[in-house]
Protein backbone atom coordinates (compact mmCIF):
# COMPACT_ATOMS: atom_id res chain seq x y z
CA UNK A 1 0.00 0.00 0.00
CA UNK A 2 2.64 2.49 0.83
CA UNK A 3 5.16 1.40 -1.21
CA UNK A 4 7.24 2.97 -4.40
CA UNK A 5 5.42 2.84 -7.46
CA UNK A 6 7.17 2.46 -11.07
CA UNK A 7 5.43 5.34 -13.16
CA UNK A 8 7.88 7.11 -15.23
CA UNK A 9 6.49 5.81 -18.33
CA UNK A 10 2.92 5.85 -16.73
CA UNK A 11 3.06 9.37 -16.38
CA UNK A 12 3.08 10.29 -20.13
CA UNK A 13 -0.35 8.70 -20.56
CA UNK A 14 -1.93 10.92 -18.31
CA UNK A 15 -3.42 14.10 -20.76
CA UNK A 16 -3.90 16.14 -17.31
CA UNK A 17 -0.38 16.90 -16.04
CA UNK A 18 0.70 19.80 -13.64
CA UNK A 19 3.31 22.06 -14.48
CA UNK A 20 5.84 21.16 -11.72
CA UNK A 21 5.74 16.94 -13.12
CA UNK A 22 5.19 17.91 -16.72
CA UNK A 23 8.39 20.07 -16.62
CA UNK A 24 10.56 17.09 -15.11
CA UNK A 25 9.18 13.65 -16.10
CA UNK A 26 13.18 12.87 -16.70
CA UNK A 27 13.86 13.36 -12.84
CA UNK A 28 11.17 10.57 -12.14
CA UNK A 29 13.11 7.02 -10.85
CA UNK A 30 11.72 3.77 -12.05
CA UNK A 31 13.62 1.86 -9.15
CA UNK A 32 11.33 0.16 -6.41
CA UNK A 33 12.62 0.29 -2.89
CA UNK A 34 10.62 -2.71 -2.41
CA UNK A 35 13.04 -5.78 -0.95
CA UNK A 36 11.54 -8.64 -2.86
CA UNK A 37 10.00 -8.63 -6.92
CA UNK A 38 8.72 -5.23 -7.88
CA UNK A 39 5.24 -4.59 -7.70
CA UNK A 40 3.39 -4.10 -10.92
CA UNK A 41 2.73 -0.66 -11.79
CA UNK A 42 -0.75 0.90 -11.39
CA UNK A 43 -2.25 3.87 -13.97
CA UNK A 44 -1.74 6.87 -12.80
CA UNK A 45 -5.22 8.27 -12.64
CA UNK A 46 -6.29 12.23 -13.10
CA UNK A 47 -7.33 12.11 -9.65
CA UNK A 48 -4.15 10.99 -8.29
CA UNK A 49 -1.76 14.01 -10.37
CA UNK A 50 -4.56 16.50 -8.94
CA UNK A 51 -4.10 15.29 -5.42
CA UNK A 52 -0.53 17.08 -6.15
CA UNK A 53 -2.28 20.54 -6.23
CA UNK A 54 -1.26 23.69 -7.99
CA UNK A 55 2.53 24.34 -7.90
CA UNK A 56 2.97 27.46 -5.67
CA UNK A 57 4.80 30.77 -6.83
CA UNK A 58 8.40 29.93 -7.40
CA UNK A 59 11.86 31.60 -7.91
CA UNK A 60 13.30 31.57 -10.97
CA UNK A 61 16.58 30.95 -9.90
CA UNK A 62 16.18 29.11 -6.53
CA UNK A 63 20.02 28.85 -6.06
CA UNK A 64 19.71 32.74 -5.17
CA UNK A 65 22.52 33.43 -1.96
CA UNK A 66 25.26 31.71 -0.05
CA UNK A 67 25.66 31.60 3.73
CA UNK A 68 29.03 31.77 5.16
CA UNK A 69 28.64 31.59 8.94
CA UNK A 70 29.73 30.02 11.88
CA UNK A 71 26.66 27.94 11.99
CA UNK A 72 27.42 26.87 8.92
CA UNK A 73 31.12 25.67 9.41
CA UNK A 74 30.62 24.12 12.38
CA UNK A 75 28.67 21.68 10.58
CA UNK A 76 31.85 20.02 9.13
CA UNK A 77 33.02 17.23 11.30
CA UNK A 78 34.84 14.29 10.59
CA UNK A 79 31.79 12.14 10.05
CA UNK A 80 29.80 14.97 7.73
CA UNK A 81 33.64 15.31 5.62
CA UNK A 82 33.42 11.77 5.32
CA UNK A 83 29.42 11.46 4.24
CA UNK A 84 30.28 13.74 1.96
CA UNK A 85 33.27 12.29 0.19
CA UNK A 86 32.02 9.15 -0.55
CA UNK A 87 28.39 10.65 -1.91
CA UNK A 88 30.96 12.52 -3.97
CA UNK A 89 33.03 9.85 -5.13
CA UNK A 90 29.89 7.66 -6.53
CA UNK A 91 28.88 11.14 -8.05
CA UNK A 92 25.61 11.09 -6.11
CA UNK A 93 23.85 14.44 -4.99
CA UNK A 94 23.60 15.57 -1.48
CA UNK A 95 22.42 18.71 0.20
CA UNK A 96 21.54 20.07 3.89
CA UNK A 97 17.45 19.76 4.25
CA UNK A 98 15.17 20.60 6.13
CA UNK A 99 14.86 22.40 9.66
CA UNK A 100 18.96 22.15 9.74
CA UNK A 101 18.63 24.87 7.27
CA UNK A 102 16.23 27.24 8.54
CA UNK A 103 18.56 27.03 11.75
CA UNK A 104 21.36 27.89 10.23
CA UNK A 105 19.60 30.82 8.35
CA UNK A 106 18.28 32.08 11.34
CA UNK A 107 22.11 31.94 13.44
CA UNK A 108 20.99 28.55 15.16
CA UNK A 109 23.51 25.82 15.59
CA UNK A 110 21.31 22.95 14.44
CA UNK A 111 20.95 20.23 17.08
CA UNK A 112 20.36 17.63 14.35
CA UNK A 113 21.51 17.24 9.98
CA UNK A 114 19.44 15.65 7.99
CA UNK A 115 20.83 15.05 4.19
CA UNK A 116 18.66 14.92 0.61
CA UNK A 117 20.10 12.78 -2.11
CA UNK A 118 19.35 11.82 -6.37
CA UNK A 119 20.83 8.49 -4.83
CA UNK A 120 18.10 5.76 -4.39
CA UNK A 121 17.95 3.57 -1.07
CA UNK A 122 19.47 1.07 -3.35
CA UNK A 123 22.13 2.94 -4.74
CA UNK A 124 23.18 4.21 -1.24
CA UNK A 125 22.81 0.16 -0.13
CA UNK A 126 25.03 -0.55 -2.80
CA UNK A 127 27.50 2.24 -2.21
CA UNK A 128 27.39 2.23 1.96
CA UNK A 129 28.08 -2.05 1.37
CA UNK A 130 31.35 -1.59 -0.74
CA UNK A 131 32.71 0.80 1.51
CA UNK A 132 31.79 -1.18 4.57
CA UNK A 133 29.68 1.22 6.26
CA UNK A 134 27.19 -0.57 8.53
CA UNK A 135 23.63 0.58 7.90
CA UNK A 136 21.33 0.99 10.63
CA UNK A 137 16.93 1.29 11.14
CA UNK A 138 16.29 -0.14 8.08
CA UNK A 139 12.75 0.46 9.03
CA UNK A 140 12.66 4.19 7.03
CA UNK A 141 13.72 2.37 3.20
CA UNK A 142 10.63 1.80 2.27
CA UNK A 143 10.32 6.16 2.45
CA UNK A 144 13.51 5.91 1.37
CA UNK A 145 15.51 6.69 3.89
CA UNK A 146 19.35 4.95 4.56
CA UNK A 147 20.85 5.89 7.83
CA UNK A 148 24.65 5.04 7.62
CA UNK A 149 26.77 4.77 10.96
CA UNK A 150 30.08 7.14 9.69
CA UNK A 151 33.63 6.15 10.96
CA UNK A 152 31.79 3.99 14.04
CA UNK A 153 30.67 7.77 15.79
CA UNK A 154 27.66 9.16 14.42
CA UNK A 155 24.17 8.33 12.34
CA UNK A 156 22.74 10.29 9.51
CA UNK A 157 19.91 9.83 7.74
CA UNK A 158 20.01 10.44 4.54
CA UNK A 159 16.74 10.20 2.03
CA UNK A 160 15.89 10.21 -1.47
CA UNK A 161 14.31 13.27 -3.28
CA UNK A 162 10.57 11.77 -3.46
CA UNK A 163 7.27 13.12 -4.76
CA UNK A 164 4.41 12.30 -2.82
CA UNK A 165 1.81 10.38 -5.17
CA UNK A 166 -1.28 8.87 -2.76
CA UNK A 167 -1.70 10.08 0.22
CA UNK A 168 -4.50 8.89 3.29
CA UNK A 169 -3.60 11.73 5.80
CA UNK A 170 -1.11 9.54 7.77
CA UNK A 171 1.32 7.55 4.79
CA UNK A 172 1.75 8.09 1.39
CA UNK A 173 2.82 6.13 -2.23
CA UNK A 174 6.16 7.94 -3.18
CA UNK A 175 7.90 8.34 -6.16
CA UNK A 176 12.19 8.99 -6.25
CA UNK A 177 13.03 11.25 -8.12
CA UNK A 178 16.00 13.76 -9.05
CA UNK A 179 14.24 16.79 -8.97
CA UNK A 180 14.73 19.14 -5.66
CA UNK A 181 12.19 21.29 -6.92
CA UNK A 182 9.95 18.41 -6.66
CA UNK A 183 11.30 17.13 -3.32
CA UNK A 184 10.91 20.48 -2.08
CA UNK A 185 6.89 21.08 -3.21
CA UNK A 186 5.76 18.29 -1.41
CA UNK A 187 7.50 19.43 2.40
CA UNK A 188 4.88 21.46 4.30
CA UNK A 189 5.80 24.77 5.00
CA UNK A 190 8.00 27.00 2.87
CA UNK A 191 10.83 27.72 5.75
CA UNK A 192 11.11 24.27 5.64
CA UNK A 193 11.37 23.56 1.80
CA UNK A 194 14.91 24.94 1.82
CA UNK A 195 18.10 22.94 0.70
CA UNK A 196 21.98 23.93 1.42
CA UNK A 197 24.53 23.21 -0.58
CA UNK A 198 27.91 22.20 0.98
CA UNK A 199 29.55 25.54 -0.47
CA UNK A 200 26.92 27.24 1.37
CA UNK A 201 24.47 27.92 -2.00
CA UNK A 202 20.91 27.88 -0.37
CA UNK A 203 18.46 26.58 -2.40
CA UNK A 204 14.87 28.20 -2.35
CA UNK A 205 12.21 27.22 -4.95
CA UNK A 206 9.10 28.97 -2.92
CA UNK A 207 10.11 32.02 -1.13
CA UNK A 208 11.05 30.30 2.29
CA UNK A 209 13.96 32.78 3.01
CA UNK A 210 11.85 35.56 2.55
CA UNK A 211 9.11 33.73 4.99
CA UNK A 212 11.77 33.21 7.64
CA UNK A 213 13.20 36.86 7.15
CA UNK A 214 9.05 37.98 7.94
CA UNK A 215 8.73 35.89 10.23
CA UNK A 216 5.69 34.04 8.16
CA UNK A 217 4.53 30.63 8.83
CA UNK A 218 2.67 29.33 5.60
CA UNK A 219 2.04 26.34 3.83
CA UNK A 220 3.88 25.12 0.47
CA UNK A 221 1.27 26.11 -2.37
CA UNK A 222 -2.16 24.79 -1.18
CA UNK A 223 -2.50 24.63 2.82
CA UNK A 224 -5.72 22.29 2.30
CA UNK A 225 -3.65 19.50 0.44
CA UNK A 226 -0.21 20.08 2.24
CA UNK A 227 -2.65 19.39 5.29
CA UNK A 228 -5.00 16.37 3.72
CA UNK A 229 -1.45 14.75 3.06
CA UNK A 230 -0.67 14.56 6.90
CA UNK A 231 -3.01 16.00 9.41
CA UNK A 232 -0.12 16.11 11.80
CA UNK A 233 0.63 19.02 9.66
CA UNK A 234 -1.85 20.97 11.44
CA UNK A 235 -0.26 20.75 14.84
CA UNK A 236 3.27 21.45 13.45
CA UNK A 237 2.21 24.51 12.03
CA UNK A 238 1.01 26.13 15.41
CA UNK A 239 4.67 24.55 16.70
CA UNK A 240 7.02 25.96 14.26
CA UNK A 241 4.52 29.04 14.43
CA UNK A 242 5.54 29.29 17.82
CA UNK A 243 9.24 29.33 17.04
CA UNK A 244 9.27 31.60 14.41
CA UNK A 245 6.46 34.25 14.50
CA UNK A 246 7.57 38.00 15.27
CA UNK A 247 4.13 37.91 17.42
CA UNK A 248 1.23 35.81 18.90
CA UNK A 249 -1.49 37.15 16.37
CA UNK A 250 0.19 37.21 12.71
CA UNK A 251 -1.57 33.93 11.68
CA UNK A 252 -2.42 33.98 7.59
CA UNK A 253 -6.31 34.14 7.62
CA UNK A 254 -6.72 31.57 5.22
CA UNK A 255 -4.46 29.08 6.89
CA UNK A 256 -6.42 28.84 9.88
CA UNK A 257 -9.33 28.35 7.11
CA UNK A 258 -7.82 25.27 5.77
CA UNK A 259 -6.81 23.94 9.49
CA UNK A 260 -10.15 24.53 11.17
CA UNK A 261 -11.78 22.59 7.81
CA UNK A 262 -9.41 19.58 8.28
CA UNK A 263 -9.57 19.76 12.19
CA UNK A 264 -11.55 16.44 11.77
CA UNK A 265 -8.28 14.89 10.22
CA UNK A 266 -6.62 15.12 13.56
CA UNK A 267 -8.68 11.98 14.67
CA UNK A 268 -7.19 9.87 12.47
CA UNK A 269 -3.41 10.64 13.91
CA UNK A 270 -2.24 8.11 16.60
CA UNK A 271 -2.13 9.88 20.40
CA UNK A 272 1.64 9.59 20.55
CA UNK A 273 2.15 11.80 17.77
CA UNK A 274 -0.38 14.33 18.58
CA UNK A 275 0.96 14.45 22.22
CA UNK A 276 4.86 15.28 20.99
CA UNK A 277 3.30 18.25 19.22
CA UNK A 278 1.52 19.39 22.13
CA UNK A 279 3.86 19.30 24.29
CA UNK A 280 6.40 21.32 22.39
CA UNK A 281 3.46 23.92 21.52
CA UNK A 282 2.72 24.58 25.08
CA UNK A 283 5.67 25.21 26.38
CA UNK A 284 7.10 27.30 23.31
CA UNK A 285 6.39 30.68 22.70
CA UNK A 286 2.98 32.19 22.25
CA UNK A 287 2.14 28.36 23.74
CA UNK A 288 -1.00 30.30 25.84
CA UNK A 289 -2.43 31.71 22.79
CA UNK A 290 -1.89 29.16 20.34
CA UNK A 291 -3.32 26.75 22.44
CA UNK A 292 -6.47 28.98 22.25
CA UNK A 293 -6.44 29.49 19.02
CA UNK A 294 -6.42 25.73 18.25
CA UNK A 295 -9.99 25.68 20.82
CA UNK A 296 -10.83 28.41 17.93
CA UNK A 297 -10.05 26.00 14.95
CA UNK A 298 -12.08 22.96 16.36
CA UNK A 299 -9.02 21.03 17.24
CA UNK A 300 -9.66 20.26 21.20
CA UNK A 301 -12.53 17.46 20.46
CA UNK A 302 -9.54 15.41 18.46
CA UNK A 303 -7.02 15.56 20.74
CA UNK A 304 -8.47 13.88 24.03
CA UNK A 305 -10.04 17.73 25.41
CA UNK A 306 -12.91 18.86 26.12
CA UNK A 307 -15.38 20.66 23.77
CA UNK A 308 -15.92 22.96 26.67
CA UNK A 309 -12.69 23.39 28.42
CA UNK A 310 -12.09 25.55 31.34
CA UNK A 311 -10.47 28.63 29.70
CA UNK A 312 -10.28 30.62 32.22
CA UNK A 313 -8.93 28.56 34.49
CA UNK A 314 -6.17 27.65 31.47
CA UNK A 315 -5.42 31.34 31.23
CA UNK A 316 -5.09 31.88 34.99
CA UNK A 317 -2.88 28.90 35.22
CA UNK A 318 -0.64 30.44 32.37
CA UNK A 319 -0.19 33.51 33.98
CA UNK A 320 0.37 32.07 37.55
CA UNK A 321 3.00 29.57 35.99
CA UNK A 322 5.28 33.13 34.51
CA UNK A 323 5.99 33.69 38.00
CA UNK A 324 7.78 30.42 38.91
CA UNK A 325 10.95 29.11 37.27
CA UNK A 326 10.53 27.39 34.15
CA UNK A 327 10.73 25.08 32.65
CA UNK A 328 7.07 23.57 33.06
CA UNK A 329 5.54 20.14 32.75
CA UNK A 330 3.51 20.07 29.72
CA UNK A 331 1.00 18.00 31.33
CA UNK A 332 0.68 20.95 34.21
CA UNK A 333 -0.55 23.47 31.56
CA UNK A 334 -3.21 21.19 30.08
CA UNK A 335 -4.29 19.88 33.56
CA UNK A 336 -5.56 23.69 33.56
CA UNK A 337 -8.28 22.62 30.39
CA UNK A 338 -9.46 20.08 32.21
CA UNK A 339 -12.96 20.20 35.06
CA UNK A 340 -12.56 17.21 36.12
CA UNK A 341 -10.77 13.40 37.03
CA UNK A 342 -12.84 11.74 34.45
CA UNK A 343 -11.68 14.49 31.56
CA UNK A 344 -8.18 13.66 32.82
CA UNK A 345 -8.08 10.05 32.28
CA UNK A 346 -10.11 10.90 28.55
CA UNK A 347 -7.26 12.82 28.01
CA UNK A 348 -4.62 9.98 29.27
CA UNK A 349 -6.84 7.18 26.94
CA UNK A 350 -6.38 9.58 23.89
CA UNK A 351 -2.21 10.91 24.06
CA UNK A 352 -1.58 7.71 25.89
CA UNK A 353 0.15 10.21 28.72
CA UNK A 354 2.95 8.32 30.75
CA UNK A 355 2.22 7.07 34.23
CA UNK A 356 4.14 9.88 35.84
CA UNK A 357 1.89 12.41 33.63
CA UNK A 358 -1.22 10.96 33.89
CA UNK A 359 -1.02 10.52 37.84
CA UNK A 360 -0.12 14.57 37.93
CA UNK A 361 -3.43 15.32 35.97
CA UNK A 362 -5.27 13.40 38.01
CA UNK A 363 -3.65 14.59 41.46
CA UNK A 364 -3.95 18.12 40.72
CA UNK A 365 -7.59 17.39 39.28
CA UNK A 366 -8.24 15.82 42.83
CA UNK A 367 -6.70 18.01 45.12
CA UNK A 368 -6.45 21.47 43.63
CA UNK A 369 -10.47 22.22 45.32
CA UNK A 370 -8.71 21.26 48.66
CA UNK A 371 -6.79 24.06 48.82
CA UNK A 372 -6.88 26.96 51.50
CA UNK A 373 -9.46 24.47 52.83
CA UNK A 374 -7.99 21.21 54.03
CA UNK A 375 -4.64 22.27 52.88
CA UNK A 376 -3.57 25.56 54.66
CA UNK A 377 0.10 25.25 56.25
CA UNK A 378 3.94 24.11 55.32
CA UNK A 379 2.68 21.25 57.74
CA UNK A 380 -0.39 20.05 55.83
CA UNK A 381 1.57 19.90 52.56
CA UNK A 382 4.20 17.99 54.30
CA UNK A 383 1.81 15.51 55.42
CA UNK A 384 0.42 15.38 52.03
CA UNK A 385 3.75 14.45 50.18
CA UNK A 386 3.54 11.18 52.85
CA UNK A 387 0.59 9.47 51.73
CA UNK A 388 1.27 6.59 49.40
CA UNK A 389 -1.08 8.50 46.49
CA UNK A 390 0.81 11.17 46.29
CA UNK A 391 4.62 12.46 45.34
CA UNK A 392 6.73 15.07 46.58
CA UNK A 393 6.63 16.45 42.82
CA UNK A 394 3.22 16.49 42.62
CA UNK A 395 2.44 18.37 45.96
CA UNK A 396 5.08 20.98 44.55
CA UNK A 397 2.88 21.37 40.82
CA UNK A 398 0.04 21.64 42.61
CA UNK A 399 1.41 24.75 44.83
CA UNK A 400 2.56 26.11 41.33
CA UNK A 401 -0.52 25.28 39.84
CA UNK A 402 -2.55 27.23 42.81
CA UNK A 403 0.19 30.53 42.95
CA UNK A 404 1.31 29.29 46.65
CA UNK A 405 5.02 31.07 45.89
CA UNK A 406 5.94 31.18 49.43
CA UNK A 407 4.64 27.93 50.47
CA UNK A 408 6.01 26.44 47.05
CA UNK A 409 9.95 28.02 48.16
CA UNK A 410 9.52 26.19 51.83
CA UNK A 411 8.65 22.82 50.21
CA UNK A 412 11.48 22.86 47.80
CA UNK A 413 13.66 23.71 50.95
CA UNK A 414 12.34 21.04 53.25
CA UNK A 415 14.29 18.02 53.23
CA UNK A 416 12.24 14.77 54.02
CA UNK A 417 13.44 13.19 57.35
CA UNK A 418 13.69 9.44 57.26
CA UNK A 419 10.70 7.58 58.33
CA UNK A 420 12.16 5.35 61.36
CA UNK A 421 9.36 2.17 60.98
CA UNK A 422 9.00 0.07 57.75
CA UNK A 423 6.32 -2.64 57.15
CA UNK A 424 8.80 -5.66 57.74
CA UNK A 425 8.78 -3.98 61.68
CA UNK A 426 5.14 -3.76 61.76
CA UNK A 427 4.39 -7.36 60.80
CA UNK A 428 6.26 -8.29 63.58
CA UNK A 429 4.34 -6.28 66.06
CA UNK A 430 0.46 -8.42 64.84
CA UNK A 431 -0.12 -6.38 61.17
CA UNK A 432 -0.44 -8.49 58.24
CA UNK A 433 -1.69 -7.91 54.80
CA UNK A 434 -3.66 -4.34 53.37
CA UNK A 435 -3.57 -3.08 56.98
CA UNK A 436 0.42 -2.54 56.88
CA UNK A 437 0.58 0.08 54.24
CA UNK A 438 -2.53 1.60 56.27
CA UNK A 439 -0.69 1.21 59.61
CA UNK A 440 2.26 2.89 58.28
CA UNK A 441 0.32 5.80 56.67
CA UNK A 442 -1.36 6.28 59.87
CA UNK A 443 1.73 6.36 62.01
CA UNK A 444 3.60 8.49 59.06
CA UNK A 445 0.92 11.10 59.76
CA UNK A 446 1.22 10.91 63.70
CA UNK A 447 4.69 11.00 63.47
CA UNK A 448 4.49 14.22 61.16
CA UNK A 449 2.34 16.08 63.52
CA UNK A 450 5.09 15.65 66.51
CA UNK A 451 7.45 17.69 63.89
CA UNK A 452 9.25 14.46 62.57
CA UNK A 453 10.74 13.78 66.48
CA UNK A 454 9.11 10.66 67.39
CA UNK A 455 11.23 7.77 67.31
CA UNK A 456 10.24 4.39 66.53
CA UNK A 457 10.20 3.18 69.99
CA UNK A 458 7.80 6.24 70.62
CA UNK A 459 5.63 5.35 67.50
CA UNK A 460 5.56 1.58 68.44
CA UNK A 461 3.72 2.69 71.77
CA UNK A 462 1.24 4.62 69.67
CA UNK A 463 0.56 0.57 67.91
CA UNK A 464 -2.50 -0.12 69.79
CA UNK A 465 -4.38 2.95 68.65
CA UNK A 466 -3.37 1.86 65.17
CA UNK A 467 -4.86 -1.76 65.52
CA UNK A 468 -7.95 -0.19 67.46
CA UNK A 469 -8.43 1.47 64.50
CA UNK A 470 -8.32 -0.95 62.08
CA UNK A 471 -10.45 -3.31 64.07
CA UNK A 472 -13.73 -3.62 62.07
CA UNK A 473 -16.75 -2.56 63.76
CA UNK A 474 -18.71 -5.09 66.03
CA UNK A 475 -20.90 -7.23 64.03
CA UNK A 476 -19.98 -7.05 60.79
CA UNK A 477 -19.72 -9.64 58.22
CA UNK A 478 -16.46 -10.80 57.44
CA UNK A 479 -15.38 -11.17 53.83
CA UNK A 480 -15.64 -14.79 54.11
CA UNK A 481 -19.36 -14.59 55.21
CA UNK A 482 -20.18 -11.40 52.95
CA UNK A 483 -18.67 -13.95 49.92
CA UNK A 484 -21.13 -16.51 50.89
């Protein structure tokens, strides 16, 4: 289904071609990066070439500028010299792509390189085998991507200029080709259609260093099919919004047209990947009102929130969380969304949260109407952090999460005394089973309220309160008799 499909000579059938194919049918590559026999080719259909959309306004000399930078140069280790040389000596292509590129434009060292090549996956096999550089993940070939493992140090992927074909919203049916202009219409925004040469040549077919000098955040060509080829699109807009607006309210009108009329798309995207995307949104810039702007576009319904989420409380939470040192949980800033434990574990069944976040939403969900009622003093929260429910770091978000600055700045400072009694001690002394990790809670509380002096000796006395306690009342059924 998501294969490579052979269409080079399938492609001259078709009467209705756009521009940006029609122009460079030679660039198209007839290889399969299938392992076994190739698959058959299927007819290209009208409705497949139009799924490719209108080709957006282009340069006429993409290869425009050159970048000489320390950004730049400090791209050229060992490893990159040696990627380089032997791409090089099979006469293969190979340029910067990607976000690398818009870092470097920008003065960013890039944390990661990703490289663009006219080789095929099997070409690169081929090549990477008789030089006897191991290949690694083989699991990206079939999108035609070959991630070699250079002098023993460091992995690069490197892929194949493609042009995507079929697309479902999630996958696609690629082509190779040797056409960057191709390669390039298919990415999904324009500041991230960019190539860079290794003499520093920056190639721009659609205006994405002017974009990035504006500060715009737009879509290659169409926004409605860059978006219908990968709903995930939608969320990485608002994230690379975040890192490269000028301001919080510059969004292109007809953008957040095409986003709130493929919000529905969203559902079809696995929780995982929705939940990386949220996370970095929230906690970049403008997180506050991008979030809301997202409630704007429909999005919240498709992402495990509410229809109706608590705004204000979201935007009271936001502001409260400026004051304390950053950085933030994710999970603390959409706790704020949420009215209740149910809507927190609807959230945890859609992202699939991890344990540690999912027991934060549903702490502070629990306990954040307890406060400056049960919970008043240093003491209280002290006491809280002992129960087996609850973790240190969670009594200290929820202080965060309710503005307690002061209190917050004892907790942090409070070191937690050693608790002199363990269960092993109690089962000696007549406890057995559930009522050990109740006895101990019990005495853990007792032994909080004497300012952490009572010794174990001293807590041992306080033993028969504890199993008076625990002593069901007179005349009820035990569990064998309730069984029965």
């Amino acid at each position: 289904m998501h294969g490579i499909r052979d269409i080079a000579k399938l492609i001259k059938r078709v009467r209705i071609i756009p521009v940006a194919i029609a122009s460079h049918q030679r660039g198209l590559n007839t290889r399969s990066s299938r392992m076994g026999p190739s698959t058959p080719p299927k007819e290209l259909s009208a409705e497949m070439v139009s799924q490719l959309g209108k080709p957006p306004r282009m340069r006429a000399d993409p290869a425009f500028r050159k970048v000489d930078t320390p950004e730049f140069h400090g791209i050229f280790t060992p490893e990159v010299d040696s990627l380089l040389s032997l791409f090089k000596k099979y006469d293969y292509e190979i340029r910067i792509a990607g976000g690398a590129v818009r870092d470097i434009i920008m003065g960013i060292k890039p944390k990661d390189i990703d490289f663009a090549t006219t080789a095929t996956p099997d070409q690169m096999k081929d090549m990477f085998t008789k030089e006897n550089v191991r290949m690694i993940n083989s699991k990206g070939e079939k999108h035609g991507t070959i991630t070699p493992r250079i002098n023993g140090k460091e992995n690069f992927e490197v892929t194949t200029l493609r042009i995507d074909v079929r697309t479902n919203g999630r996958h696609a049916d690629v082509v190779f080709t040797t056409d960057w202009q191709l390669d390039a219409n298919r990415r999904d925004l324009t500041i991230n259609s960019m190539f860079l040469g290794f003499d520093g040549t920056v190639y721009d077919y659609f205006y994405g260093y002017d974009d990035l000098q504006q500060r715009r955040v737009v879509f290659v060509g169409d926004a409605d099919i860059r978006i219908n080829e990968d709903y995930l699109r939608i969320l990485r807009y608002f994230r690379f919004y975040g890192r490269i607006a000028k301001d919080a309210e510059s969004h292109d009108p007809s953008t957040l047209a095409a986003i709130k009329k493929n919000a529905e798309g969203l559902a079809r995207i696995s929780g995982e990947r929705i939940w990386s995307e949220l996370q970095k949104i929230i906690v970049g810039n403008y997180g506050t009102e991008l979030v809301l702007e997202m409630h704007r576009c429909n999005l919240f319904q498709h992402c495990g929130l509410p229809v109706k989420p608590n705004l204000n409380e979201f935007q009271i939470l936001c502001e409260t969380l400026e004051i304390f040192e950053k950085p933030h949980y994710p999970i603390l800033y959409m706790t704020g969304l949420l009215h209740s434990v149910e809507e927190a574990m609807m959230l945890h069944e859609r992202l699939k949260l991890s344990a540690f976040e999912r027991d934060l939403a549903l702490f502070i969900t629990q306990q954040r109407t307890r406060v400056d009622s049960e919970y008043t003093t240093l003491r209280d929260y002290q006491k809280l952090c002992l129960q087996p429910y609850a973790k240190r770091d969670y009594v200290e978000q929820l202080l965060k999460y309710t503005r307690k600055v002061e209190l917050y700045n004892q907790l942090k400072a409070w070191s937690t005394p050693s608790f002199p009694l363990n269960g092993n001690i109690l089962k000696d002394h007549g406890l057995s089973g559930k009522n050990i990790g109740t006895g101990l809670s019990l005495l853990r509380l007792m032994w909080a309220d004497s300012d952490f002096q009572l010794t174990s000796g001293q807590l041992l006395e306080k033993l028969p309160q504890i199993l008076e306690k625990l002593q069901p009342p007179t005349g009820a059924p035990s569990k064998k008799k309730r069984t029965q």
